[in-house]
C-alpha atoms as a PDB file:
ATOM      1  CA  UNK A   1       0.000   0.000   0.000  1.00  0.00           C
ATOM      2  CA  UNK A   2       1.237   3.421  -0.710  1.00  0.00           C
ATOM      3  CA  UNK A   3       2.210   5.100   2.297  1.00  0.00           C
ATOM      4  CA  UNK A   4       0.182   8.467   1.566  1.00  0.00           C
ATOM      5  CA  UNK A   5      -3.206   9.004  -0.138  1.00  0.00           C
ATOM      6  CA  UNK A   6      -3.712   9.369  -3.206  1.00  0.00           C
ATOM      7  CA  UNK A   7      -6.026  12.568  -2.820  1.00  0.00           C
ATOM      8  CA  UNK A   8      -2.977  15.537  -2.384  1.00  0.00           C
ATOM      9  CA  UNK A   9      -5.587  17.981  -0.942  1.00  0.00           C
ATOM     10  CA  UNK A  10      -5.754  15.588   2.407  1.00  0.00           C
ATOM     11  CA  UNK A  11      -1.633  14.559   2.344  1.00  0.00           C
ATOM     12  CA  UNK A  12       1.258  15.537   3.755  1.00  0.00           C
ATOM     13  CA  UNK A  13       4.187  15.059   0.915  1.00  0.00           C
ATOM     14  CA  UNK A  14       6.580  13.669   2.472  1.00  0.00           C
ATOM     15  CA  UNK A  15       9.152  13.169   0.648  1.00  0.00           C
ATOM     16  CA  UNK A  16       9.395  16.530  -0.593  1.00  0.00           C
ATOM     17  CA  UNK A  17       9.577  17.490   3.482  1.00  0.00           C
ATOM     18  CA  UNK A  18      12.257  14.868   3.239  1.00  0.00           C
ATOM     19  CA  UNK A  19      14.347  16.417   0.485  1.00  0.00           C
ATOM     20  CA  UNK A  20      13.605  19.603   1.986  1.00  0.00           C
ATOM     21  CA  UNK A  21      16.845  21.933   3.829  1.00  0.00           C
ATOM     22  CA  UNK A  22      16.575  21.186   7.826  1.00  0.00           C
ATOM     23  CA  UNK A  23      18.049  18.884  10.386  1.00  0.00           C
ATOM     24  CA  UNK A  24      14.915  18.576  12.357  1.00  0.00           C
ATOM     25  CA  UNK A  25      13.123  15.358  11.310  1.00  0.00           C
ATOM     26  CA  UNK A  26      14.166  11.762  10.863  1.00  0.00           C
ATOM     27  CA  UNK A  27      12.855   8.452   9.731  1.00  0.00           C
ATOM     28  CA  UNK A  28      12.401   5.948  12.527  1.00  0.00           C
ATOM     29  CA  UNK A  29      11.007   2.312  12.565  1.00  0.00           C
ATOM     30  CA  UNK A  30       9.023   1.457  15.400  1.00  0.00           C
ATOM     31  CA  UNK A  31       8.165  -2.372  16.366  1.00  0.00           C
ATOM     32  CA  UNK A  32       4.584  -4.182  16.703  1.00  0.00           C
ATOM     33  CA  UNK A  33       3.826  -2.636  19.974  1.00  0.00           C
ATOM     34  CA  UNK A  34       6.445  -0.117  20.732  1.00  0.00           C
ATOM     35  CA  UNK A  35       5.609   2.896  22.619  1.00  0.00           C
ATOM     36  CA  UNK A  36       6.191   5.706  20.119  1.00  0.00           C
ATOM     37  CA  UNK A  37       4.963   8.563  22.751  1.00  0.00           C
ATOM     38  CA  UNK A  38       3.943   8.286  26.248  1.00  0.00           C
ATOM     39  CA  UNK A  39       0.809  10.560  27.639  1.00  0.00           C
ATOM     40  CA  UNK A  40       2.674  13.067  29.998  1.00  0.00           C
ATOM     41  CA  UNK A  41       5.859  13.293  27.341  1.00  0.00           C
ATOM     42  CA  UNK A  42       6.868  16.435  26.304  1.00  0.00           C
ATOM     43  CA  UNK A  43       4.944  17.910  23.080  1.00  0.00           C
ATOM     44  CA  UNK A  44       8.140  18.208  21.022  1.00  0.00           C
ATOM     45  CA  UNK A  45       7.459  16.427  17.470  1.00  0.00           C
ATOM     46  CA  UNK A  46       4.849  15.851  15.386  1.00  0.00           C
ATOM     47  CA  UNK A  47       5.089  12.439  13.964  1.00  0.00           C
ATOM     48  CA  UNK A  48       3.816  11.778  10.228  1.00  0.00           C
ATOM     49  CA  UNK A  49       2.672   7.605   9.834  1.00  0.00           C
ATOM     50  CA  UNK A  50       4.038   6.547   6.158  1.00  0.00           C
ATOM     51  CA  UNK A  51       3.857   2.680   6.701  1.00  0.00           C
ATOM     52  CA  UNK A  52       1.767   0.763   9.487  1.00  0.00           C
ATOM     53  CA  UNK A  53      -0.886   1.378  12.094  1.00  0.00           C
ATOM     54  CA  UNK A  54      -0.853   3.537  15.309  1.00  0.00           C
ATOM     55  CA  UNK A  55      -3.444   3.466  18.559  1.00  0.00           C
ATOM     56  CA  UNK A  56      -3.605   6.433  20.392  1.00  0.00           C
ATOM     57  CA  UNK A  57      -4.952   5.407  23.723  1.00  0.00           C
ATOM     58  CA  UNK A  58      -5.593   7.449  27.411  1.00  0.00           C
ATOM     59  CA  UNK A  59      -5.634   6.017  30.221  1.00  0.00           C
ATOM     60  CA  UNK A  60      -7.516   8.177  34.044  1.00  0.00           C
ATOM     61  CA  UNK A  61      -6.198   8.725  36.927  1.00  0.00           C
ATOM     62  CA  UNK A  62      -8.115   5.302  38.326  1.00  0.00           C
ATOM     63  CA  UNK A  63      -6.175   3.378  35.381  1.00  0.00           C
ATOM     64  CA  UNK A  64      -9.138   2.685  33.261  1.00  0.00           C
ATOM     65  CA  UNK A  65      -7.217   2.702  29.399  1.00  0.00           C
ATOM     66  CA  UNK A  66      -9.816   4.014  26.339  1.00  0.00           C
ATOM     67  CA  UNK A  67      -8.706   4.274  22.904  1.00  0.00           C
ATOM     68  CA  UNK A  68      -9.087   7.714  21.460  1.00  0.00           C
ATOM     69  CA  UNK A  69      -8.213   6.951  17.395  1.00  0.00           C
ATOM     70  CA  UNK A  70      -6.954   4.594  15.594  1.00  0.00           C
ATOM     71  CA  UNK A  71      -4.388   5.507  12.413  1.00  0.00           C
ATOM     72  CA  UNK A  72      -2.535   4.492   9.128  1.00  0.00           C
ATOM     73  CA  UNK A  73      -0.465   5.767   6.202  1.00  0.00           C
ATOM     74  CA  UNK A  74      -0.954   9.227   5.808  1.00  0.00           C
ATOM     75  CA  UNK A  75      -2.521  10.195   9.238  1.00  0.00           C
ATOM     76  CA  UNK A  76      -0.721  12.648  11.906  1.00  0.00           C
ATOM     77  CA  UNK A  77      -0.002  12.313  15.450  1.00  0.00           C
ATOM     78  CA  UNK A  78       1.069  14.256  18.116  1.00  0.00           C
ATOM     79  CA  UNK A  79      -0.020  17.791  16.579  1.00  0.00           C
ATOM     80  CA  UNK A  80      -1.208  18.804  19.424  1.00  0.00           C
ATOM     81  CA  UNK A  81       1.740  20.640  20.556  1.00  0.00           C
ATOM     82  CA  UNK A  82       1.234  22.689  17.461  1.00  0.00           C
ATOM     83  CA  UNK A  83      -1.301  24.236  19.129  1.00  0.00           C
ATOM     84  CA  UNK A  84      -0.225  25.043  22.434  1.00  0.00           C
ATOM     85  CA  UNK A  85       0.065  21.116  24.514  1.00  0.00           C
ATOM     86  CA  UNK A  86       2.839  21.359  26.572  1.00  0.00           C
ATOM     87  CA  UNK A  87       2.456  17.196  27.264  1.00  0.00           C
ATOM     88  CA  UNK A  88       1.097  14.658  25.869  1.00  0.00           C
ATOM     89  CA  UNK A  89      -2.578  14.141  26.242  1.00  0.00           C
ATOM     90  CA  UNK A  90      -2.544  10.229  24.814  1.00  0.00           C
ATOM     91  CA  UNK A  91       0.001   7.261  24.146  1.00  0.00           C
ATOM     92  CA  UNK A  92       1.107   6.532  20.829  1.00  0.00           C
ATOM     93  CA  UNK A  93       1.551   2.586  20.367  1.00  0.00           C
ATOM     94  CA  UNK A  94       2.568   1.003  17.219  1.00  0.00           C
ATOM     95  CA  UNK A  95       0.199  -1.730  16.134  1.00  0.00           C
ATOM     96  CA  UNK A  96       2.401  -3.406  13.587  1.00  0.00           C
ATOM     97  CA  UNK A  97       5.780  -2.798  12.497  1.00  0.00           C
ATOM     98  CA  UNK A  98       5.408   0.957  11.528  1.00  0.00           C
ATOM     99  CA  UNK A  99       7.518   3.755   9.399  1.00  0.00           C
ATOM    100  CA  UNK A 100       7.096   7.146  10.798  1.00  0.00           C
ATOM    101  CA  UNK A 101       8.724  10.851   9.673  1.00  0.00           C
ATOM    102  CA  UNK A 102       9.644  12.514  13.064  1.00  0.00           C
ATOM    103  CA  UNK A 103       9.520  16.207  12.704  1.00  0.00           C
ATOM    104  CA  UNK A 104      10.409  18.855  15.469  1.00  0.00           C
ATOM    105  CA  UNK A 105       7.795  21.154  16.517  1.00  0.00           C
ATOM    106  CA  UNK A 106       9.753  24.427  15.549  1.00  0.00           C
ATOM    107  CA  UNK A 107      10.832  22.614  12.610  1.00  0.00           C
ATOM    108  CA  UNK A 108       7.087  21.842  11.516  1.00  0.00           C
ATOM    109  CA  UNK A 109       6.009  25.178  12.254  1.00  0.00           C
ATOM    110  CA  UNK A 110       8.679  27.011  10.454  1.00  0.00           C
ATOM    111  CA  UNK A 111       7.900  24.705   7.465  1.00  0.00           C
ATOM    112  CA  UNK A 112       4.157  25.518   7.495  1.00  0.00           C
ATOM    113  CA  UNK A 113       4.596  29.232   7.633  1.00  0.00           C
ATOM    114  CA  UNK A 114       6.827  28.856   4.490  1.00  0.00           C
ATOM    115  CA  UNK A 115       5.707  26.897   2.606  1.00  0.00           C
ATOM    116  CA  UNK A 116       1.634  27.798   1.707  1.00  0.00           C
ATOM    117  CA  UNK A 117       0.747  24.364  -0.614  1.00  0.00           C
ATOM    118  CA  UNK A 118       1.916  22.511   2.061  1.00  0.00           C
ATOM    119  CA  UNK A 119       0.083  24.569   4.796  1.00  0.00           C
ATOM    120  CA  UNK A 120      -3.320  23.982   2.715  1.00  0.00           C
ATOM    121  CA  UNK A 121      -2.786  20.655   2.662  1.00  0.00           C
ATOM    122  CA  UNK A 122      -2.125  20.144   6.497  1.00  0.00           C
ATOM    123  CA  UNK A 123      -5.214  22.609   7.264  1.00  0.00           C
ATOM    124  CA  UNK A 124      -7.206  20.140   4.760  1.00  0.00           C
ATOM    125  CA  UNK A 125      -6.051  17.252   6.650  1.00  0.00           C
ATOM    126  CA  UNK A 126      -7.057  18.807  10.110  1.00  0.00           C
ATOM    127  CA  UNK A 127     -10.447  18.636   9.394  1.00  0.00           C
ATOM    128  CA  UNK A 128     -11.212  16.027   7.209  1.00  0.00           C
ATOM    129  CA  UNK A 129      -9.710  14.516  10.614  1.00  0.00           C
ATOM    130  CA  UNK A 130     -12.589  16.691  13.048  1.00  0.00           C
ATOM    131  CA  UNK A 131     -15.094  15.321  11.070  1.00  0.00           C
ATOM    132  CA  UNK A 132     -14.067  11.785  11.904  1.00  0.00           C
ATOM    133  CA  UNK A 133     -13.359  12.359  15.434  1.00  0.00           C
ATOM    134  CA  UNK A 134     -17.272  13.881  14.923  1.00  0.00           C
ATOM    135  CA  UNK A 135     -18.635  10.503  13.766  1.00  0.00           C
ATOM    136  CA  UNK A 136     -16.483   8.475  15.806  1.00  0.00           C
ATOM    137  CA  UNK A 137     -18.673  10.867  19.089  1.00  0.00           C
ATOM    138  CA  UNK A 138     -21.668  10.008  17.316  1.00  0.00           C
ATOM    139  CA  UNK A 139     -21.442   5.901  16.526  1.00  0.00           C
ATOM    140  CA  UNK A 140     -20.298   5.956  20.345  1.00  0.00           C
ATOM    141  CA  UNK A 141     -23.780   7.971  21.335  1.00  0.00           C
ATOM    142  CA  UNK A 142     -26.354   6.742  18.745  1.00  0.00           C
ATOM    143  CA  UNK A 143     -25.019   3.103  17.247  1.00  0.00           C
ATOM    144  CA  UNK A 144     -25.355  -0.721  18.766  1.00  0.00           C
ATOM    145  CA  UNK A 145     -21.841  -2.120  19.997  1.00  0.00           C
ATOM    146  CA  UNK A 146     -22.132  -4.504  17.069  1.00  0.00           C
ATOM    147  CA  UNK A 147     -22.449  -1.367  14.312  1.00  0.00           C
ATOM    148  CA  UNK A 148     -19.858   0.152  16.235  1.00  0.00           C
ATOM    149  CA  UNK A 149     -17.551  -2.994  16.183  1.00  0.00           C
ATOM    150  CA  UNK A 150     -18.192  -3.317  12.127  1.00  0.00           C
ATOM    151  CA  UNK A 151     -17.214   0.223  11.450  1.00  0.00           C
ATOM    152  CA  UNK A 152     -14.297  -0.139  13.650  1.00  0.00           C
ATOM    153  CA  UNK A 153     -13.233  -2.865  11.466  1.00  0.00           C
ATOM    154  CA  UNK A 154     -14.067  -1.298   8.350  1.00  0.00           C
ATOM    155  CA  UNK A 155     -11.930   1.720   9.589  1.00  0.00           C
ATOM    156  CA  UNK A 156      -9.173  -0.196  10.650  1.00  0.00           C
ATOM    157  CA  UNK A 157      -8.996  -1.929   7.143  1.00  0.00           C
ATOM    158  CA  UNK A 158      -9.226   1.812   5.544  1.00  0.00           C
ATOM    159  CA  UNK A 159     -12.663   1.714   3.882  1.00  0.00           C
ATOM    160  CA  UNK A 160     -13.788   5.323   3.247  1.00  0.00           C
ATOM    161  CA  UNK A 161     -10.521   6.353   2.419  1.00  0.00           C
ATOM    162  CA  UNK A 162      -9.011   6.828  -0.500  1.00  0.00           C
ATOM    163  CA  UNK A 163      -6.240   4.514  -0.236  1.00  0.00           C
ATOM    164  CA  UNK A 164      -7.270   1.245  -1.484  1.00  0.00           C
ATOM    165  CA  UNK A 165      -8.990  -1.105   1.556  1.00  0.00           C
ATOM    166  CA  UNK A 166      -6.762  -3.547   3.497  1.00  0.00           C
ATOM    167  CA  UNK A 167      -8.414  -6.967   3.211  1.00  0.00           C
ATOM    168  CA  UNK A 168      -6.432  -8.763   5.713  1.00  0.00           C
ATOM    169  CA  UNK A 169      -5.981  -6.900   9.626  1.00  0.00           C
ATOM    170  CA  UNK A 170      -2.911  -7.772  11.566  1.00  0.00           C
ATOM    171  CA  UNK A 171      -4.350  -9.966  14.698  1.00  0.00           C
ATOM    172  CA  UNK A 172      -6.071  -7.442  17.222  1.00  0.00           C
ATOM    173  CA  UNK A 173      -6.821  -8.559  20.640  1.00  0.00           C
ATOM    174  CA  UNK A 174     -10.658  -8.471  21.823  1.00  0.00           C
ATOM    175  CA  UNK A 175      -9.728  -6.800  24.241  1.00  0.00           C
ATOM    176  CA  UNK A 176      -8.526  -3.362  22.110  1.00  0.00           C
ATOM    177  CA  UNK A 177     -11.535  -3.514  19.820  1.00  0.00           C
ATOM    178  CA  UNK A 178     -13.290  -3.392  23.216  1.00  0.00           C
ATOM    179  CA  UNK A 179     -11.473  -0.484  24.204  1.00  0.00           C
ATOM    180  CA  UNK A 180     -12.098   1.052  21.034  1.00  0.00           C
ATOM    181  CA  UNK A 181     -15.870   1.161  20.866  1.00  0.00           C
ATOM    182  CA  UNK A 182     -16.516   0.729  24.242  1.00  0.00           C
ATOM    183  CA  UNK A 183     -17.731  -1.967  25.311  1.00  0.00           C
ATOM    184  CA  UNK A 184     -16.575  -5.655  27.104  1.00  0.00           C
ATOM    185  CA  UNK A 185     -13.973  -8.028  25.400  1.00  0.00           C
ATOM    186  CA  UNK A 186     -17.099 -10.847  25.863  1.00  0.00           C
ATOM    187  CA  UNK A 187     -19.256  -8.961  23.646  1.00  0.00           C
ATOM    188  CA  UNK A 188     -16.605  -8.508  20.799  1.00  0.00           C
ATOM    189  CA  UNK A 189     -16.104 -12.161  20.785  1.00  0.00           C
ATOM    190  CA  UNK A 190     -19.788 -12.717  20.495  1.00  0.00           C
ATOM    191  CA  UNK A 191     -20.158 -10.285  17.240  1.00  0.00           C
ATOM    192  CA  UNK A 192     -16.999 -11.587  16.167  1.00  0.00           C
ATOM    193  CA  UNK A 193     -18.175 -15.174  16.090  1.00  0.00           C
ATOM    194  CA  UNK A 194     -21.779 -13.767  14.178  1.00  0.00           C
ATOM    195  CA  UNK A 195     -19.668 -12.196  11.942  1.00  0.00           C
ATOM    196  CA  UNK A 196     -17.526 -15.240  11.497  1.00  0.00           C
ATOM    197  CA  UNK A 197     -20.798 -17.333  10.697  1.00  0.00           C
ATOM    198  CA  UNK A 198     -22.300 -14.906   8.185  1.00  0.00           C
ATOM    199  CA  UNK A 199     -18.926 -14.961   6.028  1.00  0.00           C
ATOM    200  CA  UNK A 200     -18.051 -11.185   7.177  1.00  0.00           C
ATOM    201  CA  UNK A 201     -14.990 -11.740   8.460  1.00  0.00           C
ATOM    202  CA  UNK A 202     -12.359 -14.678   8.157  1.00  0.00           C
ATOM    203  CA  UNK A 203     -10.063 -15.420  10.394  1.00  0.00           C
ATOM    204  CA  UNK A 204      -6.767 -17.325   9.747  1.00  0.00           C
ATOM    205  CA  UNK A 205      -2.891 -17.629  10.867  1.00  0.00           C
ATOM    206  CA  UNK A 206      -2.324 -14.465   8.627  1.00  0.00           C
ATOM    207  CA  UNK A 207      -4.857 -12.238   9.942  1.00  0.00           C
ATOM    208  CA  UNK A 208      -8.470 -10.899  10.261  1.00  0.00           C
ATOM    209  CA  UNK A 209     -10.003 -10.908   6.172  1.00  0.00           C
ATOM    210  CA  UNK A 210     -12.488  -8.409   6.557  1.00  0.00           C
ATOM    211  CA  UNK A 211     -15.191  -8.927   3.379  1.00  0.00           C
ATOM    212  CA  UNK A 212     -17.037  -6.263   2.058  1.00  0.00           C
ATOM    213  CA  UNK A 213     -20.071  -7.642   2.929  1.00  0.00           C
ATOM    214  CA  UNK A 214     -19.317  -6.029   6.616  1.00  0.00           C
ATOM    215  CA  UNK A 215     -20.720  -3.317   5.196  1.00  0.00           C
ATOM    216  CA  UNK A 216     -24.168  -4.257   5.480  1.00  0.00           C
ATOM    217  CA  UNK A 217     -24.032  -3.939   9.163  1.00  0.00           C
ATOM    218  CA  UNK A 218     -23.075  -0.507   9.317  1.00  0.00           C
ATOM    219  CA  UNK A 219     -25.906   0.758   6.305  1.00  0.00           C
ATOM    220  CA  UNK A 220     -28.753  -0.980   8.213  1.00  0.00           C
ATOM    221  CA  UNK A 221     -30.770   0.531  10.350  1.00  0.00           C
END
């Protein structure tokens, strides 16, 4: 899969940034798992996703963890300091071995004030990403756990983008997708089994195959 979209008015070009004058930024490969940020870290960098899959996840003061957002190729993270963060309001994790551009805050700002194309682009990219944090609000007010399990799949494989879907998910415990639409890790493995048995979903050594027919369960009503 490409690691940006195809649609320029929603990317960040990275490799231009790349070939671009300034010490500021770096490639780094993170591991399935590995903490990329911590929630209470400095608000330093901004960190670009060109290959793999992030969580962003907060956990209270009690310990109780909830998964804020869930991202791929061509989303941002950490861009909150942008605007002011001192710290980190969430953890960064890597879900699968992941490619990331790390780019100083100073460094990002100074490139966005110079360089307007690029500044359209991020601004087009900050809220085409509001909007989704908008729906995600309202599937977590208004839809059943199961609808909100199906579009969490459907998002995690990238449909509604306009990369092109994944059809196979990297093995995700019940546990996260319960954390991620809020709701127990027994009821995810029930919906998961009915989606199983109506030839949604297909599980095997390689993965989770999510069929388009998933689909279904988020356009009924």
């Amino acid at each position: 899969m490409e690691a940006k979209r195809k649609n320029s008015m929603h990317t960040f070009d990275a490799q231009a940034f790349l070939d671009n004058a300034g010490a500021a930024r770096e490639v780094v490969a993170y591991r399935r798992a590995e903490t990329i940020f911590s929630q209470g870290d400095v608000g330093d960098s901004v960190i670009y996703i060109q290959k793999g899959g992030v969580k962003l996840s907060v956990v209270s003061p009690v310990g109780r963890e909830a998964i804020v957002a869930m991202l791929g190729p061509g989303d941002f993270c950490g861009e909150g300091g942008l605007a002011g963060q001192a710290v980190r309001r969430a953890t960064a994790t890597a879900l699968t071995p992941t490619t990331a551009l790390v780019i100083g805050k100073a460094e990002m700002i100074r490139v966005l004030r110079a360089e307007h194309a690029l500044s359209d682009r991020f601004i087009a990219y900050m809220l085409s990403r509001n909007i989704r944090v908008e729906e995600d609000l309202l599937d977590q007010l208004f839809n059943s756990n199961e609808k909100r399990l199906a579009r969490a799949l459907l998002r995690l494989a990238r449909y509604g983008t306009n990369d092109t879907p994944h059809r196979v998910l990297p093995k995700l415990s019940q546990a996260m997708l319960a954390g991620m639409i809020g709701t127990t890790h027994e009821k995810v493995g029930v919906f998961l089994k009915k989606f199983t048995r109506l030839g949604f979903i297909e599980d095997s050594t390689a993965g989770t195959t999510i069929n388009n027919t998933l689909l279904s369960v988020v356009l009924h009503d």
